[in-house]
C-alpha atoms as a PDB file:
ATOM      1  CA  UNK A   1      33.115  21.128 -11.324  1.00  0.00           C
ATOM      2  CA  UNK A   2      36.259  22.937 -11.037  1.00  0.00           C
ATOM      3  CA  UNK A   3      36.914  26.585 -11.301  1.00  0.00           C
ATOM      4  CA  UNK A   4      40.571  28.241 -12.231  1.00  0.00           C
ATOM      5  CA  UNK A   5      40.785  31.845 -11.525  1.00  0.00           C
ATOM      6  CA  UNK A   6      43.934  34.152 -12.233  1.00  0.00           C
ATOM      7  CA  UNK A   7      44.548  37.833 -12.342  1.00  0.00           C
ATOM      8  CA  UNK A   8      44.823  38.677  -8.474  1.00  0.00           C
ATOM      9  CA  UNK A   9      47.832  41.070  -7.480  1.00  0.00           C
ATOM     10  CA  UNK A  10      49.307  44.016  -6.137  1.00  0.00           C
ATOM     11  CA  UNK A  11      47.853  47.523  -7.362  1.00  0.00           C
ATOM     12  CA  UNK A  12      47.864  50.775  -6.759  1.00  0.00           C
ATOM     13  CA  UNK A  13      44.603  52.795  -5.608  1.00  0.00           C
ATOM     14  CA  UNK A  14      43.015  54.029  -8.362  1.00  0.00           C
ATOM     15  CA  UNK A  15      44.361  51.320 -10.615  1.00  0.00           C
ATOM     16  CA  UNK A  16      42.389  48.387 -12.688  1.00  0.00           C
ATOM     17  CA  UNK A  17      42.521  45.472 -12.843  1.00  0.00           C
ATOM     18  CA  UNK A  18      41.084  41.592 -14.339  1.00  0.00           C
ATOM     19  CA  UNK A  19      40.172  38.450 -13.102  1.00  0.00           C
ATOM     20  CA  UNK A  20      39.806  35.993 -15.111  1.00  0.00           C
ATOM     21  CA  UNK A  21      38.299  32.174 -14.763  1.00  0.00           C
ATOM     22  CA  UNK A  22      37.691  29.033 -15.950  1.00  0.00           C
ATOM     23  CA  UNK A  23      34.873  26.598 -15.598  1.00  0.00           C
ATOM     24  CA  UNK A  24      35.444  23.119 -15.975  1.00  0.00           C
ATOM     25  CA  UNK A  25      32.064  21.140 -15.976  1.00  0.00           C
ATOM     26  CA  UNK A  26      32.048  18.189 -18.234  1.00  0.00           C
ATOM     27  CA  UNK A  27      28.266  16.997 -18.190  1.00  0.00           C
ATOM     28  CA  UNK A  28      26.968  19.961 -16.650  1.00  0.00           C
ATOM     29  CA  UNK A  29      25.369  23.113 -17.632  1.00  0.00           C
ATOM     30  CA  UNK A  30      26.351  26.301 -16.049  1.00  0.00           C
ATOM     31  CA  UNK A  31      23.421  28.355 -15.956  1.00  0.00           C
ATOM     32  CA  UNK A  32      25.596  31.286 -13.743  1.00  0.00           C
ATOM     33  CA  UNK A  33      29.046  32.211 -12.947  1.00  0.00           C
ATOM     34  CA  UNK A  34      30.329  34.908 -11.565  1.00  0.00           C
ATOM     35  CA  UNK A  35      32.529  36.370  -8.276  1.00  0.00           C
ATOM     36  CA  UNK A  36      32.527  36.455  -4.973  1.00  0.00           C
ATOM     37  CA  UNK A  37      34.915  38.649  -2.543  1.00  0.00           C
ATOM     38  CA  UNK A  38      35.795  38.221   1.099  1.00  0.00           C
ATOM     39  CA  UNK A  39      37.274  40.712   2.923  1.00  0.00           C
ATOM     40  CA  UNK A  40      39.229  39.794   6.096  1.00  0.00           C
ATOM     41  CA  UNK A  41      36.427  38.978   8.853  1.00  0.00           C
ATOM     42  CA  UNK A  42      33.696  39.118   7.023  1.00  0.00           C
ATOM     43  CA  UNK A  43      31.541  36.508   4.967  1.00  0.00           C
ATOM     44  CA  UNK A  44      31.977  35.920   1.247  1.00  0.00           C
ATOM     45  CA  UNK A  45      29.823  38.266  -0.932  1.00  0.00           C
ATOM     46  CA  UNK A  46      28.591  37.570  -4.263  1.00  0.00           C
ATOM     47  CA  UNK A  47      29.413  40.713  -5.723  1.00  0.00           C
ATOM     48  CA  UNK A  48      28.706  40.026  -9.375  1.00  0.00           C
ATOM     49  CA  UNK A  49      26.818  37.259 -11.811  1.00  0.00           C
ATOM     50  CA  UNK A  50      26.331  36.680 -15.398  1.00  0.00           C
ATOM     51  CA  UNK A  51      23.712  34.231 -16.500  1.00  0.00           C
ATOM     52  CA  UNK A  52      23.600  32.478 -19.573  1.00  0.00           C
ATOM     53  CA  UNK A  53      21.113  34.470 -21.129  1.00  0.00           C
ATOM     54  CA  UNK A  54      23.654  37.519 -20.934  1.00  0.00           C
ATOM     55  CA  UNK A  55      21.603  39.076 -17.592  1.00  0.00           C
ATOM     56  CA  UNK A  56      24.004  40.483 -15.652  1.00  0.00           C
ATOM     57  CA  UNK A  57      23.713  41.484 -11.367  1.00  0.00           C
ATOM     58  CA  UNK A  58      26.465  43.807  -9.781  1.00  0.00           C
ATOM     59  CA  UNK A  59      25.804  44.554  -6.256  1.00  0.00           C
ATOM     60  CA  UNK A  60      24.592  47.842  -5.764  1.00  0.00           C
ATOM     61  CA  UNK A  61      27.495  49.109  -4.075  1.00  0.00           C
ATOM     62  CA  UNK A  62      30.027  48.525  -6.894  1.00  0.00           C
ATOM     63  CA  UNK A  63      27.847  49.208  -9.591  1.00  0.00           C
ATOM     64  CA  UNK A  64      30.390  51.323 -12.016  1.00  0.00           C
ATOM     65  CA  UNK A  65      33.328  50.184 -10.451  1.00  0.00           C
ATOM     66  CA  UNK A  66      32.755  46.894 -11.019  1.00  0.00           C
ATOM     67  CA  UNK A  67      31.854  45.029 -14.060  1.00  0.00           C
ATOM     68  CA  UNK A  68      31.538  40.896 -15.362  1.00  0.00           C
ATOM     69  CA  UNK A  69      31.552  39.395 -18.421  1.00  0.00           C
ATOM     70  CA  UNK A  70      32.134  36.199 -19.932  1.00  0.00           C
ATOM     71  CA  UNK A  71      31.553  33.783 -22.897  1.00  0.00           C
ATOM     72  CA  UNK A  72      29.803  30.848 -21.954  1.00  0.00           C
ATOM     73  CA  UNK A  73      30.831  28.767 -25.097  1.00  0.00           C
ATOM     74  CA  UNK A  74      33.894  28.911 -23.350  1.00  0.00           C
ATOM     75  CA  UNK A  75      33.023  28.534 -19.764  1.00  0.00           C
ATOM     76  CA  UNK A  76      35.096  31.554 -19.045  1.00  0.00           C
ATOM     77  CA  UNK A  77      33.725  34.792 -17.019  1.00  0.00           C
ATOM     78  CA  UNK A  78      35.947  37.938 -15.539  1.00  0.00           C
ATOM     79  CA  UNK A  79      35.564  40.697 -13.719  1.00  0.00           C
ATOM     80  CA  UNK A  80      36.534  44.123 -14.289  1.00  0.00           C
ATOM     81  CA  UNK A  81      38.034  46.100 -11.196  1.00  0.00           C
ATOM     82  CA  UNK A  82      38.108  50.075 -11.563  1.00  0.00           C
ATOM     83  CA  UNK A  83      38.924  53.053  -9.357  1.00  0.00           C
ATOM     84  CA  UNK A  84      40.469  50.490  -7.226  1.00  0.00           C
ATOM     85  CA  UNK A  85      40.495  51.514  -3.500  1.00  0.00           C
ATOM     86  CA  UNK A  86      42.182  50.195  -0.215  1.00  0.00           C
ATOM     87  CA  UNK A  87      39.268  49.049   1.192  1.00  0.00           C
ATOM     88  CA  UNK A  88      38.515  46.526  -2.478  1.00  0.00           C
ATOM     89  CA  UNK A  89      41.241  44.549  -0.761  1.00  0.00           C
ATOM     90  CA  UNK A  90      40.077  41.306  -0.810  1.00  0.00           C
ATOM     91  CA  UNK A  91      40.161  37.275  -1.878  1.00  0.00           C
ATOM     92  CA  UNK A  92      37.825  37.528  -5.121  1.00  0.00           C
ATOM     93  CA  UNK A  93      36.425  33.833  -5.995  1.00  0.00           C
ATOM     94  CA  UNK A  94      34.932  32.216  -8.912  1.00  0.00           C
ATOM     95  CA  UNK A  95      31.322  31.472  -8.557  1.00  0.00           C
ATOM     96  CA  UNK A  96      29.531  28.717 -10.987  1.00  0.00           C
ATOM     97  CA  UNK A  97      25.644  27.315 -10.516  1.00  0.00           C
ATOM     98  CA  UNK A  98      25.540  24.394 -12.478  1.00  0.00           C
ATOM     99  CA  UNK A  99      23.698  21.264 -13.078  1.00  0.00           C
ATOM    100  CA  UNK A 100      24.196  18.135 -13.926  1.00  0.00           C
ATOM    101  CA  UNK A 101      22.487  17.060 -17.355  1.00  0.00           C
ATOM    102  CA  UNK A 102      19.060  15.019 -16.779  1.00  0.00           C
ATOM    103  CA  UNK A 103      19.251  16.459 -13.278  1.00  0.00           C
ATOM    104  CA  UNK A 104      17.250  19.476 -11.747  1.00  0.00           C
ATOM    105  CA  UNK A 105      18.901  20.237  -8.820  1.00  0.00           C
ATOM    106  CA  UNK A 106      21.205  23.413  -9.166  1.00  0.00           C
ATOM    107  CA  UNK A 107      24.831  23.377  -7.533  1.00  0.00           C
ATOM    108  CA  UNK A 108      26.738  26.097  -6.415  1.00  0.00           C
ATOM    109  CA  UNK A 109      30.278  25.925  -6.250  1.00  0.00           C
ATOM    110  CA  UNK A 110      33.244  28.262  -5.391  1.00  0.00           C
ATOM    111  CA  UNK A 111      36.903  28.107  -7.068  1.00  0.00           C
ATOM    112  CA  UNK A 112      39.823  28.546  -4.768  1.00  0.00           C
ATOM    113  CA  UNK A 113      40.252  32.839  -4.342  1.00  0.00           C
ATOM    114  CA  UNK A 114      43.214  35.118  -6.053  1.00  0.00           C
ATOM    115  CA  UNK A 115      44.017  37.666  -3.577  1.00  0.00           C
ATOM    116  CA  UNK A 116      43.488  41.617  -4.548  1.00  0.00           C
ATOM    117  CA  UNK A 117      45.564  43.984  -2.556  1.00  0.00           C
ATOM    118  CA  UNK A 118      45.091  47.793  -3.295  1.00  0.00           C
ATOM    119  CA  UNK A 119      47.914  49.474  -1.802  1.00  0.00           C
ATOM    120  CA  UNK A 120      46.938  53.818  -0.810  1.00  0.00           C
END
């Protein structure tokens, strides 16, 4: 399982921005991708999901400021950054459960991070 995510940058406070990814699973089904952000010395968070069945979790926190979406005929999912602040600074990573067909056992794996820096 690989994941490609793009869209990280430089931006303003109060700017937007979108992060895009790619899920590459052949002979797996992704039943939930989504992003993860890790701000320097802290843990990673998963800040936001979208299943397959279109449910979709935004940490409390963010909720409004963040959004996800996705199309899962294309393995692809992004995530919306609004009202960008200083402190959203962060590596942002691409998030996939997934598992192997005729398997049961769900994987979660983690894409290499694009780095967000909101500049006051």
């Amino acid at each position: 399982v690989q994941l490609q995510a793009s869209g990280g940058g430089l931006v303003q406070a109060g700017g937007s921005l979108r992060l895009s990814c790619v899920v590459s699973a052949p002979g797996f089904k992704v039943e939930r991708m989504g992003w993860g952000r890790q701000v320097p010395g802290k843990e990673r968070e998963l800040v936001a999901t979208l299943r397959s069945d279109s449910t979709m979790n935004v940490v409390p926190s963010e909720n409004g400021r963040l959004t996800v979406s996705g199309d899962y005929a294309k393995r692809t999912v992004y995530l919306n950054l609004n009202s960008l602040i200083p402190e959203d600074t962060a590596v942002y990573s691409c998030y996939a459960a997934a598992v192997r067909y005729g398997r049961s056992n769900v994987g979660d794996y983690w894409g290499k991070g694009t780095q967000v820096t909101v500049s006051s």
